[in-house]
Protein backbone atom coordinates (compact mmCIF):
# COMPACT_ATOMS: atom_id res chain seq x y z
CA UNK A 1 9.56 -19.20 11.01
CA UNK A 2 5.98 -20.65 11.09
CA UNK A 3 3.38 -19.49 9.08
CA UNK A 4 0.98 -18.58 12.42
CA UNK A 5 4.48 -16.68 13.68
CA UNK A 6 5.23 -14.64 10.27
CA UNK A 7 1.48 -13.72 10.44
CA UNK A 8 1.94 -12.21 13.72
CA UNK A 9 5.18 -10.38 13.24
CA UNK A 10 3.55 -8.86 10.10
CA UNK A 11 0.94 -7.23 11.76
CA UNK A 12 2.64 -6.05 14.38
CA UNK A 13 5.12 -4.82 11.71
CA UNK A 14 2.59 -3.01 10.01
CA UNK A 15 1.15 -1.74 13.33
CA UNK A 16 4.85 0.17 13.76
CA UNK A 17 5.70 0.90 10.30
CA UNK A 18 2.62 2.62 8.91
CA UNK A 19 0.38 3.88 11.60
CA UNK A 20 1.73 4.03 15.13
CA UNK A 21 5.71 3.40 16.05
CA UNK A 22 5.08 5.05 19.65
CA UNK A 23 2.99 2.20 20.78
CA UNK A 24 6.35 0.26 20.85
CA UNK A 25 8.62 3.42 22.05
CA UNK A 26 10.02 3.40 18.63
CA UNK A 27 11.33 6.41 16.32
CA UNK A 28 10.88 6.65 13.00
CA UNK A 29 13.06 8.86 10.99
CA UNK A 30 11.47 11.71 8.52
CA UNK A 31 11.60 8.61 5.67
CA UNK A 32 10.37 6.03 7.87
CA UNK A 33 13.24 3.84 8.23
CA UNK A 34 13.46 1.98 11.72
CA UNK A 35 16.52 0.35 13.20
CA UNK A 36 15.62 -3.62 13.02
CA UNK A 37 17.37 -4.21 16.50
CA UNK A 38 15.77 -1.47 18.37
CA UNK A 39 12.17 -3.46 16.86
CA UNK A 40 13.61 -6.15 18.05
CA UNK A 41 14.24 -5.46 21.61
CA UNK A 42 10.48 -3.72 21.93
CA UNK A 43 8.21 -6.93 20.31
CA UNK A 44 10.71 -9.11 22.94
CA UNK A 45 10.14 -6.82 25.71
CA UNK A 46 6.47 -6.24 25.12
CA UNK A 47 5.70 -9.68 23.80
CA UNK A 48 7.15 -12.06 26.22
CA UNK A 49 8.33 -15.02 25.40
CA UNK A 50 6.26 -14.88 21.77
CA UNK A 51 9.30 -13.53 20.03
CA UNK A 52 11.92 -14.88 22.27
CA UNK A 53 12.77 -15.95 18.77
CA UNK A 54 13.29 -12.91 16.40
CA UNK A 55 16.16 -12.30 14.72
CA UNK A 56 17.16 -9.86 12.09
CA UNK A 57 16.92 -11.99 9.20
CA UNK A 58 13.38 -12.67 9.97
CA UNK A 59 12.57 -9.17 8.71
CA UNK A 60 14.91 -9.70 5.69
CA UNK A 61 12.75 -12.92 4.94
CA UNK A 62 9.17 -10.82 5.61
CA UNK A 63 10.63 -8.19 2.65
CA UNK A 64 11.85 -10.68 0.55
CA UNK A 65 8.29 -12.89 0.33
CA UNK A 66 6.18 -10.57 0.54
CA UNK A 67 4.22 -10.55 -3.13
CA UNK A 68 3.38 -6.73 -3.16
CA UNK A 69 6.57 -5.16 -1.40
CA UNK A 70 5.07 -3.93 1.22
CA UNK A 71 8.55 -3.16 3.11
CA UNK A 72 12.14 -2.62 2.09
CA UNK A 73 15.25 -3.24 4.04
CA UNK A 74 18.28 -0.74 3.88
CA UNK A 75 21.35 -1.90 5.77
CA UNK A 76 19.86 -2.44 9.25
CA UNK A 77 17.00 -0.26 9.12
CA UNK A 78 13.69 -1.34 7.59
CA UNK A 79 10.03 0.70 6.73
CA UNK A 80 6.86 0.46 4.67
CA UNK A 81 6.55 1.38 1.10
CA UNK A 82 3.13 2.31 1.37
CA UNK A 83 -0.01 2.28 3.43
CA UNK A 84 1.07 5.03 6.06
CA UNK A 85 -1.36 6.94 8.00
CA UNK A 86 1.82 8.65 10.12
CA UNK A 87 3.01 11.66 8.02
CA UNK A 88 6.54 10.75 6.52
CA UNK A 89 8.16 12.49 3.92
CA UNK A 90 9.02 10.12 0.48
CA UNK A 91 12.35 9.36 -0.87
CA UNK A 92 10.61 6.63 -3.29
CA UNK A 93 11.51 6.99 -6.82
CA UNK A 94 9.56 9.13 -9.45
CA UNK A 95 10.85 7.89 -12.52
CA UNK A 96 9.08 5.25 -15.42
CA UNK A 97 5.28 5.81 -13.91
CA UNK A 98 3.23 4.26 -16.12
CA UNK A 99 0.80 6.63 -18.36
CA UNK A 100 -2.41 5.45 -16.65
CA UNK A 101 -2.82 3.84 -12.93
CA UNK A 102 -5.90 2.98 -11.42
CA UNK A 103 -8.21 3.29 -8.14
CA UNK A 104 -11.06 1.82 -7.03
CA UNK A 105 -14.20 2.74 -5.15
CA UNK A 106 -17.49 1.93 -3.65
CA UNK A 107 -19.70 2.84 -7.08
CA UNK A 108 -22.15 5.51 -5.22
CA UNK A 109 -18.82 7.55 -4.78
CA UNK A 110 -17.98 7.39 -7.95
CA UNK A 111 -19.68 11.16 -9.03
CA UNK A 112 -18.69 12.69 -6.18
CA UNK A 113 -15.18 11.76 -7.05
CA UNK A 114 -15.33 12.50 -10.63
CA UNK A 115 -15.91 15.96 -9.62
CA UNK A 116 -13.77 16.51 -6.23
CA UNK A 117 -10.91 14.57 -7.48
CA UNK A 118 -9.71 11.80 -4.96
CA UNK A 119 -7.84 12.59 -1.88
CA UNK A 120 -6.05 9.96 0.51
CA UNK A 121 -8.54 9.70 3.28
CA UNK A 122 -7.38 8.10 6.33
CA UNK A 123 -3.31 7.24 4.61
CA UNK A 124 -1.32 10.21 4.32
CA UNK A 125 -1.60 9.11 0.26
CA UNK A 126 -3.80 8.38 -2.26
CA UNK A 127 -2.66 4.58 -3.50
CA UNK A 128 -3.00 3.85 -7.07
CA UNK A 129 -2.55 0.57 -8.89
CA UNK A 130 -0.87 -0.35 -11.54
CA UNK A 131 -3.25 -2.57 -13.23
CA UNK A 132 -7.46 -2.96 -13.44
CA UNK A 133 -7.08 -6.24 -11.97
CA UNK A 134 -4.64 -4.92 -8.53
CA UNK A 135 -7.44 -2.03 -8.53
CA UNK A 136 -10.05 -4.56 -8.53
CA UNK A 137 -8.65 -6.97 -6.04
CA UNK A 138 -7.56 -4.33 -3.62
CA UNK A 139 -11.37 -2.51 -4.10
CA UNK A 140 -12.91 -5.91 -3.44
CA UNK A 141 -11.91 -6.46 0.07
CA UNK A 142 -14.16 -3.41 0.80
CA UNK A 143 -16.92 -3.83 -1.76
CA UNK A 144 -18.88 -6.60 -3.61
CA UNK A 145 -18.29 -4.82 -6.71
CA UNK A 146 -16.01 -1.74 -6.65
CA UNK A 147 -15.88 0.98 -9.39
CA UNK A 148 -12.84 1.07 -11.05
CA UNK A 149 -11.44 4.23 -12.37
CA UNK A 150 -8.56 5.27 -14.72
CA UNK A 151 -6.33 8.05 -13.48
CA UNK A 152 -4.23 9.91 -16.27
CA UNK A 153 -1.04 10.00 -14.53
CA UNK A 154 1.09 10.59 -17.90
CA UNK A 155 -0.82 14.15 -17.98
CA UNK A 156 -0.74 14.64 -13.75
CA UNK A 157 2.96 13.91 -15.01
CA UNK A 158 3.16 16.87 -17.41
CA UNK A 159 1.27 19.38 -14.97
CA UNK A 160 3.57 18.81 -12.87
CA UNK A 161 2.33 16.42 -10.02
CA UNK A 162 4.41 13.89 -8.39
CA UNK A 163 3.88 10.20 -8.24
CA UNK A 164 5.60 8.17 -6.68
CA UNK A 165 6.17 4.22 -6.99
CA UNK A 166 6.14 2.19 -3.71
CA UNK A 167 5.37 -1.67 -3.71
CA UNK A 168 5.40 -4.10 -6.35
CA UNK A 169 2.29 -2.69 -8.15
CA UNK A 170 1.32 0.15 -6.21
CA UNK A 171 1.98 3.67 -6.85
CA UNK A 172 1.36 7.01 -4.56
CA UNK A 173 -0.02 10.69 -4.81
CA UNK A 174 -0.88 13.16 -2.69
CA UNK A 175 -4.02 13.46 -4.01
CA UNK A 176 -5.72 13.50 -7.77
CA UNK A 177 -7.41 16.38 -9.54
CA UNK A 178 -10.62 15.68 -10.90
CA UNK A 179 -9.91 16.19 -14.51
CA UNK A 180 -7.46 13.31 -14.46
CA UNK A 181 -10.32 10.81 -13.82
CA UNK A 182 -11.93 8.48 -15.61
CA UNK A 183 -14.54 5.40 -15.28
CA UNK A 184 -13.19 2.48 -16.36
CA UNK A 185 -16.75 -0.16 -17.99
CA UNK A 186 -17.40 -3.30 -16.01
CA UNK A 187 -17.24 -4.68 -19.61
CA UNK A 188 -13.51 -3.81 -19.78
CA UNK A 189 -11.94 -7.50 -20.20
CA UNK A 190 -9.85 -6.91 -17.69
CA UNK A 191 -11.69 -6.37 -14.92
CA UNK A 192 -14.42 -9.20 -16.70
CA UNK A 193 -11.18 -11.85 -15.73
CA UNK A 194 -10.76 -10.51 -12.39
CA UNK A 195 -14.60 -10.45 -11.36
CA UNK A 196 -14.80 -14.23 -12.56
CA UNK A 197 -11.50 -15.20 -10.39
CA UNK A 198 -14.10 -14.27 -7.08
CA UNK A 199 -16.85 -16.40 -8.89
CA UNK A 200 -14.24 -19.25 -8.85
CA UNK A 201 -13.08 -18.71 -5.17
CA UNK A 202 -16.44 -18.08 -3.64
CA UNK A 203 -17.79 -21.72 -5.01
């Protein structure tokens, strides 16, 4: 598979598996598993000849690569781990979340969220990280330089709240109470390292 034609299947992957399966006739069961070969026989038919070439293992090879687990293969079904905006219900395990995770923001949100609490937005979850630096990688793609803050999942633990772990380093809620928030300093080494990584790759 060539890079330019693993590109292309991954978006369209993530086109059916988080947001909108109907576009390609598909159903998605309560969990959001689909079957592979019924994906299959909607990109061909609806693609042309651009995936004249798909087979099964293709998808085992997209799960297996990919560096955050976005996607998980069970027999021959496959869904996302994360990142949904249709409403599915989780069978991700609950067990060993670490005591803090954390979420970033665009910095003049960073009150209003202190007191609200954060909810998921557009996703049908809020998506924590499991480190400063994920937080700060996944908050730069939006903003220049994103607010990081430290959610106290050890005590949204004890009261009670689930959290669930999806991909590699990112974890899921369905939304976070204020009084489990935190701001995390700019000065926090950390996030120092990551800020200087975009220094590096923007000269």
């Amino acid at each position: 598979m060539r890079t330019g034609e693993r590109n292309s299947l991954a978006r369209r992957l993530a086109l059916v598996l988080r947001h909108a399966p109907e576009k390609f006739d598909l159903e998605m069961d309560i969990n959001g598993w689909i079957d592979v070969k019924d994906i299959i026989r909607q990109f061909k038919q609806s693609g042309g000849k651009r995936f004249h070439w798909l087979r099964p293992h293709h998808f085992r090879a997209i799960v297996e690569t990919d560096p955050k687990g976005r996607y998980e293969v069970r027999g021959n079904t496959i869904r996302a781990t994360y990142g949904h905006t249709v409403e599915i219900e989780l069978d991700l395990p609950t067990d060993n979340i670490p005591d803090a995770l954390y979420f970033p923001c665009d910095p003049e949100q960073t009150e209003n969220l202190l007191e609200v609490g954060i909810s998921p937005g557009s996703r049908a979850h809020v998506h924590l990280s499991a480190s400063i630096r994920s937080a700060a990688e996944a908050g730069h793609v939006h903003f220049p330089l994103p607010t990081i803050l430290e959610v106290d999942t050890a005590q949204m633990n004890a009261a009670g709240e689930t959290i669930w772990h999806a991909g590699i380093t990112v974890y899921l809620t369905e939304n976070v109470p204020a009084q489990y928030i935190s701001v995390i300093d700019n000065d926090n080494p950390e996030y120092v390292l990551a800020r200087a990584r975009w220094v590096d790759e923007e000269e």
